[in-house]
Protein backbone atom coordinates (compact mmCIF):
# COMPACT_ATOMS: atom_id res chain seq x y z
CA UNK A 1 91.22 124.37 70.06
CA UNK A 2 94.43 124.43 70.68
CA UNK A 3 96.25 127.62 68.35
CA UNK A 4 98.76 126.49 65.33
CA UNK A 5 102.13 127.74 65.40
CA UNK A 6 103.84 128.75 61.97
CA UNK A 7 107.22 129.37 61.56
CA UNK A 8 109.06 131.27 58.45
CA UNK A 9 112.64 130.43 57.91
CA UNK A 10 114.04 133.11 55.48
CA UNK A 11 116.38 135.97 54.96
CA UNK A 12 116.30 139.42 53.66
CA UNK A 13 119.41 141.83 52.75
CA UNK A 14 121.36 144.23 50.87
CA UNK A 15 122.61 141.12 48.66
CA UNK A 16 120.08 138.73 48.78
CA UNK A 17 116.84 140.95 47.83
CA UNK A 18 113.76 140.79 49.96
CA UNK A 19 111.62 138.43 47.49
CA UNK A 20 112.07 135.48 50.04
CA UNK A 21 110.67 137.68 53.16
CA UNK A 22 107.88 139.07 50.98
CA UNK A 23 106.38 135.42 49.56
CA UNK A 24 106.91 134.05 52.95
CA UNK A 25 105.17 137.25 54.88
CA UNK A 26 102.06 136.88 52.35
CA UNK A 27 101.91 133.24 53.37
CA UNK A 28 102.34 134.36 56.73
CA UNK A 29 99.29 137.14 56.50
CA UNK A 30 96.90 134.03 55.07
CA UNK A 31 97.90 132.04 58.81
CA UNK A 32 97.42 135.26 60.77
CA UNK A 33 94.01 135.54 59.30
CA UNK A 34 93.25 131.72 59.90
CA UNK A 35 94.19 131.99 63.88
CA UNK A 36 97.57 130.97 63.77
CA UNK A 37 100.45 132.31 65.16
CA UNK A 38 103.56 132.80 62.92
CA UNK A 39 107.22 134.16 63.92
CA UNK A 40 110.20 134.64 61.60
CA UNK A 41 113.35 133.23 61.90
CA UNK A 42 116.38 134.46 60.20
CA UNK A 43 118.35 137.69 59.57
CA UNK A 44 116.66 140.93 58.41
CA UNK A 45 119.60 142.96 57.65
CA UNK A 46 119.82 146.66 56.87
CA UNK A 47 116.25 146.22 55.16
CA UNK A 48 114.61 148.84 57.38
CA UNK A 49 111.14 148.64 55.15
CA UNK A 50 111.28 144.63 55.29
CA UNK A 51 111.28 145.03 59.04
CA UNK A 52 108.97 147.59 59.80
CA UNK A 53 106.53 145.05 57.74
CA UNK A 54 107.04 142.51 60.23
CA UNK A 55 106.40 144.75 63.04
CA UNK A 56 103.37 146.61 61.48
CA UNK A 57 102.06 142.80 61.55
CA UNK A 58 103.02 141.76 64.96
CA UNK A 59 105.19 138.95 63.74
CA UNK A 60 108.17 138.35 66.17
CA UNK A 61 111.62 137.61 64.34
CA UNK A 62 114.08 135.46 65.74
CA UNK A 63 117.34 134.99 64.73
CA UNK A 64 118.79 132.23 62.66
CA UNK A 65 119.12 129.17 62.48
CA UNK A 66 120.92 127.84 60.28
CA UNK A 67 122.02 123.47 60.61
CA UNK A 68 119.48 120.94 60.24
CA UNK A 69 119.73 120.58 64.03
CA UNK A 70 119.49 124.41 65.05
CA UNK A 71 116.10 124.40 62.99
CA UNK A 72 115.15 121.09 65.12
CA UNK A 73 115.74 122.84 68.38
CA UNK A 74 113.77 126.15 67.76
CA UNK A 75 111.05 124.24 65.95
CA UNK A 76 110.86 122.36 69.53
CA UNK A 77 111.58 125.35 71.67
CA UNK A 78 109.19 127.94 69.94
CA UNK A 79 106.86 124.54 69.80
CA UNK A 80 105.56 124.92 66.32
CA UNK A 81 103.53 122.65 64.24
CA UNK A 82 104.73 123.88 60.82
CA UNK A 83 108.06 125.45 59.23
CA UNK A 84 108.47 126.56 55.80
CA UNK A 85 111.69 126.99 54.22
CA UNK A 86 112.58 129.48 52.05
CA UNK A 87 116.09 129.68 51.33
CA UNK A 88 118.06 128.58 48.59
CA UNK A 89 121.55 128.33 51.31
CA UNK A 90 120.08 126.68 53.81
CA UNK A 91 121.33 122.68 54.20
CA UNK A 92 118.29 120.99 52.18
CA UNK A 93 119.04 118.22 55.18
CA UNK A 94 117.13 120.56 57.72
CA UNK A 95 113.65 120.11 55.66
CA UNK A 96 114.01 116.10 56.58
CA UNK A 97 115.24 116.69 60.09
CA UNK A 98 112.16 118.51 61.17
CA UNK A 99 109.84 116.14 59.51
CA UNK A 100 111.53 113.51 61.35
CA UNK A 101 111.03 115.64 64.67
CA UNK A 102 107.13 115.89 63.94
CA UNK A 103 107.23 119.40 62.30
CA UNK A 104 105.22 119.58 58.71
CA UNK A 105 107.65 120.91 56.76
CA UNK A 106 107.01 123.01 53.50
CA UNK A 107 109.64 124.12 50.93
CA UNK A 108 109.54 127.09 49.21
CA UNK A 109 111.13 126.05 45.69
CA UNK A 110 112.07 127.99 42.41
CA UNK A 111 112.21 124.85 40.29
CA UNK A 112 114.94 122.79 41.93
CA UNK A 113 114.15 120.98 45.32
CA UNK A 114 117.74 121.43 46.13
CA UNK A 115 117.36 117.60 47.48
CA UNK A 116 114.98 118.45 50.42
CA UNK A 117 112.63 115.97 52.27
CA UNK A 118 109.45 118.36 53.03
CA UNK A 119 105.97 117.42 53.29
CA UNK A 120 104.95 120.05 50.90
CA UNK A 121 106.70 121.71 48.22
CA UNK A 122 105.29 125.02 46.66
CA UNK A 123 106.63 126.08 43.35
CA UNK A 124 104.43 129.25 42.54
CA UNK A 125 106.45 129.72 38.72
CA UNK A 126 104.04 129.93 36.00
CA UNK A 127 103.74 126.53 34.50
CA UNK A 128 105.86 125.56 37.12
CA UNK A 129 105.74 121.51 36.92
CA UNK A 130 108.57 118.63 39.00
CA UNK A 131 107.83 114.93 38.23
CA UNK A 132 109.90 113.87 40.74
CA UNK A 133 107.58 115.33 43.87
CA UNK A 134 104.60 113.47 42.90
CA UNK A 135 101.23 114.39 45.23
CA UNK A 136 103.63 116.71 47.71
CA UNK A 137 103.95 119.88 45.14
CA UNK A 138 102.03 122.88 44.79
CA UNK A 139 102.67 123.70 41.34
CA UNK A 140 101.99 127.17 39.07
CA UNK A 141 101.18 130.79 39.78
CA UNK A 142 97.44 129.61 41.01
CA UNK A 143 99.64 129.17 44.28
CA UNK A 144 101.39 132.38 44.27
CA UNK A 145 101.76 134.01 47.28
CA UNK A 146 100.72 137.85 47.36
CA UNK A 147 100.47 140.42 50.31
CA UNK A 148 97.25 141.62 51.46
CA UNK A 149 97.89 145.12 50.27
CA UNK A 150 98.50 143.32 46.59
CA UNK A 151 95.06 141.26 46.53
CA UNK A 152 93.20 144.24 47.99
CA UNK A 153 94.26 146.38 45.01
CA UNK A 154 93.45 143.82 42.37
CA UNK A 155 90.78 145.61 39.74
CA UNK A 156 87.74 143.78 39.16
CA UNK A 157 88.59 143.49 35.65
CA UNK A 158 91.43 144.10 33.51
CA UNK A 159 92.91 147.55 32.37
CA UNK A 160 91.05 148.76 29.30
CA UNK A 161 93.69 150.73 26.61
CA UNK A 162 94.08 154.30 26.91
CA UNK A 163 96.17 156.72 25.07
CA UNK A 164 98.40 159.27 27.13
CA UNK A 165 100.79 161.73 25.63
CA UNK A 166 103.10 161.22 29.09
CA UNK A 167 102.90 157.82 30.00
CA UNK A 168 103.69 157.37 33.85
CA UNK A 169 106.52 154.82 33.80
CA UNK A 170 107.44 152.44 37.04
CA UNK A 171 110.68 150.94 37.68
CA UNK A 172 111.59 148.69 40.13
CA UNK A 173 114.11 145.82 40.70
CA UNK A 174 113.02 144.26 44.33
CA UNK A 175 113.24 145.41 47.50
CA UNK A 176 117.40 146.24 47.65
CA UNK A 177 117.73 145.69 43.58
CA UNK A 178 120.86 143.86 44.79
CA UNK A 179 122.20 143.49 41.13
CA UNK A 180 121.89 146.89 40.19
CA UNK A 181 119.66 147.00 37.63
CA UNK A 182 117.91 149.97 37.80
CA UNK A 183 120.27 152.46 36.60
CA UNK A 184 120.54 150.35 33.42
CA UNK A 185 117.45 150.25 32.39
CA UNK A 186 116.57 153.60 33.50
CA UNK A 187 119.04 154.86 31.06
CA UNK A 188 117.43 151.93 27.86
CA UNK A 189 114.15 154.06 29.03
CA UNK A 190 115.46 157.35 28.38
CA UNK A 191 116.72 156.05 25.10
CA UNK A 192 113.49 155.45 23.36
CA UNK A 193 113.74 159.65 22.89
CA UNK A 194 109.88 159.07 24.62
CA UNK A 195 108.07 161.68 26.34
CA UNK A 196 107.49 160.31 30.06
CA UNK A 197 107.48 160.31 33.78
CA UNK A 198 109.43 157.21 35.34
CA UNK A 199 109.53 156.52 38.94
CA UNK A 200 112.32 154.56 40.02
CA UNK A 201 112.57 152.86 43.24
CA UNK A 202 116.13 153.43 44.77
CA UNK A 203 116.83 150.36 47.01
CA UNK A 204 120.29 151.37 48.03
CA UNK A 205 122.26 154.64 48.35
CA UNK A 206 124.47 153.37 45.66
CA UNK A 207 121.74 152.80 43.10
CA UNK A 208 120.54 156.63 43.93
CA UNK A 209 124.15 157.80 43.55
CA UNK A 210 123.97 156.55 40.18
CA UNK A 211 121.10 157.35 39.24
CA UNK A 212 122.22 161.20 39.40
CA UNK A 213 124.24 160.94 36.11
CA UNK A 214 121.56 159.99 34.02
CA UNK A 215 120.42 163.13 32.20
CA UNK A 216 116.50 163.33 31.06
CA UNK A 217 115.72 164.12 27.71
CA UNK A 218 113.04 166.83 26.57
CA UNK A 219 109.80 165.97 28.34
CA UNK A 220 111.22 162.77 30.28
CA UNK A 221 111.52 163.30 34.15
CA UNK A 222 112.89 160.79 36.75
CA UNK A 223 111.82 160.75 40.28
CA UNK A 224 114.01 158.55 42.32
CA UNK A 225 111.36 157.17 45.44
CA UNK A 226 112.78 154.60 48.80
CA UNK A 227 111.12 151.25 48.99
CA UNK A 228 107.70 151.63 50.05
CA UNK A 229 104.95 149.58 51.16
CA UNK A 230 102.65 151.58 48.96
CA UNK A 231 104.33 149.73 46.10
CA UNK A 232 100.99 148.33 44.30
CA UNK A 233 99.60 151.74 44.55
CA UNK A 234 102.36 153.23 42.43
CA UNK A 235 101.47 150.01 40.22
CA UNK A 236 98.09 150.35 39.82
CA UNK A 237 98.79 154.29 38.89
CA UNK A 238 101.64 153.28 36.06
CA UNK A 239 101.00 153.32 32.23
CA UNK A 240 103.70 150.94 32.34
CA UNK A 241 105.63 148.92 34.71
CA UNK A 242 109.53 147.81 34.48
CA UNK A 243 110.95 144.88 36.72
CA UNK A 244 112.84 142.53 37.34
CA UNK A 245 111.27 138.59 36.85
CA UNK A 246 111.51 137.15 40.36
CA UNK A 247 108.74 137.27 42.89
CA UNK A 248 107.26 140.57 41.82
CA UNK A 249 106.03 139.08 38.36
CA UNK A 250 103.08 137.62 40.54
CA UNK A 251 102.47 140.91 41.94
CA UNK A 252 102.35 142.43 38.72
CA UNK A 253 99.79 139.97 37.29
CA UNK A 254 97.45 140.20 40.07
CA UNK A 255 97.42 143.53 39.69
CA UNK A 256 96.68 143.16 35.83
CA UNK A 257 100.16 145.90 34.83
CA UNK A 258 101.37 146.05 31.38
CA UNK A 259 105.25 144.86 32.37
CA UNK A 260 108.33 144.35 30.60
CA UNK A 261 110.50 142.10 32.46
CA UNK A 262 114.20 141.51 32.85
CA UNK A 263 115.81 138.60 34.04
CA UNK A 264 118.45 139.83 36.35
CA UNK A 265 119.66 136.49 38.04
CA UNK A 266 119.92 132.72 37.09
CA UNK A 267 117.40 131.08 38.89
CA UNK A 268 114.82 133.68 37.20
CA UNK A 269 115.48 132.61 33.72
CA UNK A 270 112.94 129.54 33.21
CA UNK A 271 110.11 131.60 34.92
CA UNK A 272 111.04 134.34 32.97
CA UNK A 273 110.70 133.08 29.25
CA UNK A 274 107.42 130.91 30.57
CA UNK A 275 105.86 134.31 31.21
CA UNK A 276 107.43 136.03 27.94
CA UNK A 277 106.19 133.15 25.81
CA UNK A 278 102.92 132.92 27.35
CA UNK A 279 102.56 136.52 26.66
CA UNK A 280 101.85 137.34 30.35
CA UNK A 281 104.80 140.30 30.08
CA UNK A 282 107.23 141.59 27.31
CA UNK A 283 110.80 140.51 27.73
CA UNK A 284 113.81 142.92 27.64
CA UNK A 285 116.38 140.41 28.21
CA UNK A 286 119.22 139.49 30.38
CA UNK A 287 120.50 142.26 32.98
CA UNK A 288 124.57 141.03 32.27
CA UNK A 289 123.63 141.33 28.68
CA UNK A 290 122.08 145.08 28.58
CA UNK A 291 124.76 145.99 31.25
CA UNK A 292 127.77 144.47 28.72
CA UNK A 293 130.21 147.01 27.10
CA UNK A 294 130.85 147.07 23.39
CA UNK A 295 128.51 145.95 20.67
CA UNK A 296 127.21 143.37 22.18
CA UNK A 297 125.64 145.33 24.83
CA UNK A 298 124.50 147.98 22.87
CA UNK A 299 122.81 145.54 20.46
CA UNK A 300 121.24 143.65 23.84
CA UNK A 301 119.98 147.49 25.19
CA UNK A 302 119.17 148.56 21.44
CA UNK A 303 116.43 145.73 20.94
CA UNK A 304 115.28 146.48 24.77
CA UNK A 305 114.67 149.71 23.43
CA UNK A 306 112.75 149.01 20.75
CA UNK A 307 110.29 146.33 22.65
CA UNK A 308 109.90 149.53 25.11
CA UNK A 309 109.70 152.23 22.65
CA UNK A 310 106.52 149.63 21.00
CA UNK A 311 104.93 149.22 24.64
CA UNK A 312 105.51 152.98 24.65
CA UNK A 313 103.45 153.97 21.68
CA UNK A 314 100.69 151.24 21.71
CA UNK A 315 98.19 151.32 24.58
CA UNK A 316 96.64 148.28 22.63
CA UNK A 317 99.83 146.22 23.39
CA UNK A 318 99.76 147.03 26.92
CA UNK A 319 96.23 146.26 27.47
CA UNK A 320 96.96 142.56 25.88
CA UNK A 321 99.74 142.35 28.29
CA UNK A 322 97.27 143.70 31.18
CA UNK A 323 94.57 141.61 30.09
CA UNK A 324 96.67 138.24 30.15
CA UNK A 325 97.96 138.69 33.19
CA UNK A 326 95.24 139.43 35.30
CA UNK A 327 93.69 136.55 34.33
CA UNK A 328 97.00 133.90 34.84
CA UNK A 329 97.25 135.21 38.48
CA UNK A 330 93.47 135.61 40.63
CA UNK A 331 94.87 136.13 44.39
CA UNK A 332 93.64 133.41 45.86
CA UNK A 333 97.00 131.54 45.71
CA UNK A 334 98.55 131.80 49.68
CA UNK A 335 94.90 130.49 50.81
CA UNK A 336 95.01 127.53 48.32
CA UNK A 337 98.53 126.51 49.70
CA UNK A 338 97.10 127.32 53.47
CA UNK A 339 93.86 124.67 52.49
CA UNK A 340 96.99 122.42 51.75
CA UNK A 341 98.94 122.58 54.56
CA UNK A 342 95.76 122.21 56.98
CA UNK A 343 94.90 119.44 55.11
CA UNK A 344 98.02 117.60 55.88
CA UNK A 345 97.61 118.11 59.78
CA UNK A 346 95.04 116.51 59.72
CA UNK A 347 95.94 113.48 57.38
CA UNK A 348 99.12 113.43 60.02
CA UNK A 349 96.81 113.84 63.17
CA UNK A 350 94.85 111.01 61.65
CA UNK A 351 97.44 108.08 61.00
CA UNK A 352 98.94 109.01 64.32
C-alpha cells in the first residue's frame, strides 16, 4: 500500500501565537500514528519550543508557500495526497487551486470560511455550526484537535472538589502570549488579596520584563516558567487555571481544569461566550477592556476580580467548571476528523 502524504500549511511566531502549529501538529500526530507521512510548510519563527516539537516528532518543515500557485507546486513536488490549511492570511483561492490539482484539501476554520473551496472544513469551536458548508464541515469541540501529551493526561473522571488554603494558580496566554496578557491578569490575580502560588508562563522576554514590577502580596508568590512542553502537567497539578480562549480552551477541557477565560483577540469572542454560557469555563472578559486606563478599566479588572476571588474560595465552583468540561471535550476529536479525511480518499479514489 502505497504510504499517504500529509501536508500542514501553517505559521507560528512572536505575533501570531503558536495555536495554529499546535492544532495542526495534533492532527499531524493522529496521521503519524495511522502510517502517513506529514511535513510542515510555513515559517516557524523565533518559537524555539514550537520547533523543537516538530523535530522531537520527525516532521520535516519546509518553508512557505504562500499564492494559490506556490501551494500547487509543493503539493506536486513533495507529491502529497492531502493539505490542510490553517491560516487565516493565506489567499482562501489556494484551498480551490489544490483541489483542482487533485490534492484533498481541508480548512482549518474559526467560524468564517474566509471564502475557501476545500473538501473538508473543520471548525472544532464549541457549538461551532456554518449552514453554508453543508456535508463538507466538521463541526464542534467533538473534533478538537489535542496533542498526544494532552489526551494521555486526560483523568478517567472528573476532578472531585477539594479545599486548599494555597491554591496553586496557572497562567498562561499561548505559546508567545503575543497580546500581552499575562502581566494583566497576573496583577487582577494578585488583587483578590488571596493567599496563592501562580505560575505564569513567560512567552517573551518582554512579558518577563514586566512581570518583575508586579509586587506579591502576603502569602502570594509568582514563579515566572518558559514555554514548555510539559504544559498539561502543570495543568493537571493547578487548583486553578487562567487563559486565554483560543485553542487552549480544548486543552483545558480535556484535561477536565477549573478555567477562567479571557478573550484576548477578535476571532475568539463567539467561542468564548459559547463556552462561558455553557458553563464549560468562567469568563473574565475582554483583554483591551481589563488592560483600559481609567474607570472603565478598573471596573472591567474589578468584576474579573471578583469572578476570581469566587473561583478562589469555592472548590465546589471549580469542580462544576471541571466536571462540565471534561465531559464537552473526550479526546477522540483529531481521530474523528482523520476517519473523515480517509473517508474522502476513498469516495475520490472511487468516482475516479
Amino acid at each position: 500500500m502505497t504510504t499517504l502524504r500529509v501536508g500542514l500549511r501553517c505559521d507560528a511566531g512572536p505575533r501570531r501565537g503558536v495555536g495554529h502549529l499546535v492544532r495542526s501538529l495534533a492532527l499531524g500526530e493522529e496521521f503519524l500514528a495511522r502510517g502517513a507521512r506529514v511535513e510542515v510548510f510555513g515559517s516557524v519563527d523565533r518559537v524555539g519550543w514550537a520547533g523543537a516539537q516538530l523535530a522531537a516528532r520527525g516532521i520535516p518543515l519546509h518553508p512557505g508557500p504562500d499564492t494559490p500557485a506556490e501551494l500547487v507546486e509543493a503539493a506536486r513536488r513533495h507529491e502529497l495526497d492531502v493539505m490542510v490549511l490553517d491560516s487565516y492570511e493565506l489567499d482562501p483561492a489556494g484551498a480551490g487551486a489544490l483541489r483542482a490539482a487533485g490534492v484533498l484539501t481541508v480548512a482549518i476554520v474559526d467560524g468564517d470560511s474566509r471564502g475557501q473551496d476545500a473538501d473538508l472544513y473543520l471548525d472544532q469551536n464549541f457549538g461551532a455550526d456554518t449552514p453554508e458548508l453543508p456535508g463538507r464541515l466538521l463541526a464542534g469541540a467533538s473534533y478538537a484537535l489535542l496533542r498526544d501529551s494532552v489526551v494521555a493526561a486526560r483523568p478517567p473522571e472528573p476532578r472531585p472538589a477539594a479545599t486548599v488554603g494555597r491554591p496553586r494558580v496557572l497562567a498562561f496566554f499561548g505559546g508567545t502570549d503575543a497580546v500581552g496578557a499575562a502581566p494583566v491578569l497576573t496583577r487582577v490575580l494578585l488583587s483578590t488579596g488571596l493567599p496563592m502560588e501562580l505560575t505564569v508562563v513567560v512567552g517573551r522576554p518582554e512579558i518577563e520584563a514586566e512581570l518583575e514590577d508586579v509586587t506579591p502580596g502576603r502569602g502570594q508568590t509568582v514563579r515566572p516558567v518558559p514555554p514548555t512542553g510539559e504544559l498539561p502537567t502543570l495543568i493537571a497539578a493547578a487548583d486553578l487555571v487562567v487563559s486565554a480562549a483560543g485553542t487552549s480552551t480544548w486543552e483545558l477541557c480535556c484535561l477536565g481544569a477549573p478555567a477562567a477565560l479571557v478573550c484576548v483577540v477578535d476571532n475568539q469572542r463567539e467561542s468564548y461566550h459559547r463556552v462561558v454560557r455553557h458553563g464549560l469555563v468562567a469568563g473574565l472578559g475582554e483583554l483591551p477592556e481589563l488592560a483600559a486606563g481609567g474607570l472603565a478599566g478598573r471596573t472591567a479588572r474589578a468584576a474579573a476580580g471578583r469572578t476570581l476571588h469566587g473561583l478562589l474560595t469555592s472548590p465546589e465552583r471549580r469542580a462544576t467548571l471541571a466536571a462540565r468540561a471534561w465531559a464537552a471535550v473526550d479526546g477522540r476529536g483529531r481521530a474523528r476528523v482523520v476517519d473523515a479525511v480517509l473517508d474522502a480518499l476513498r469516495g475520490a479514489t472511487l468516482t475516479s
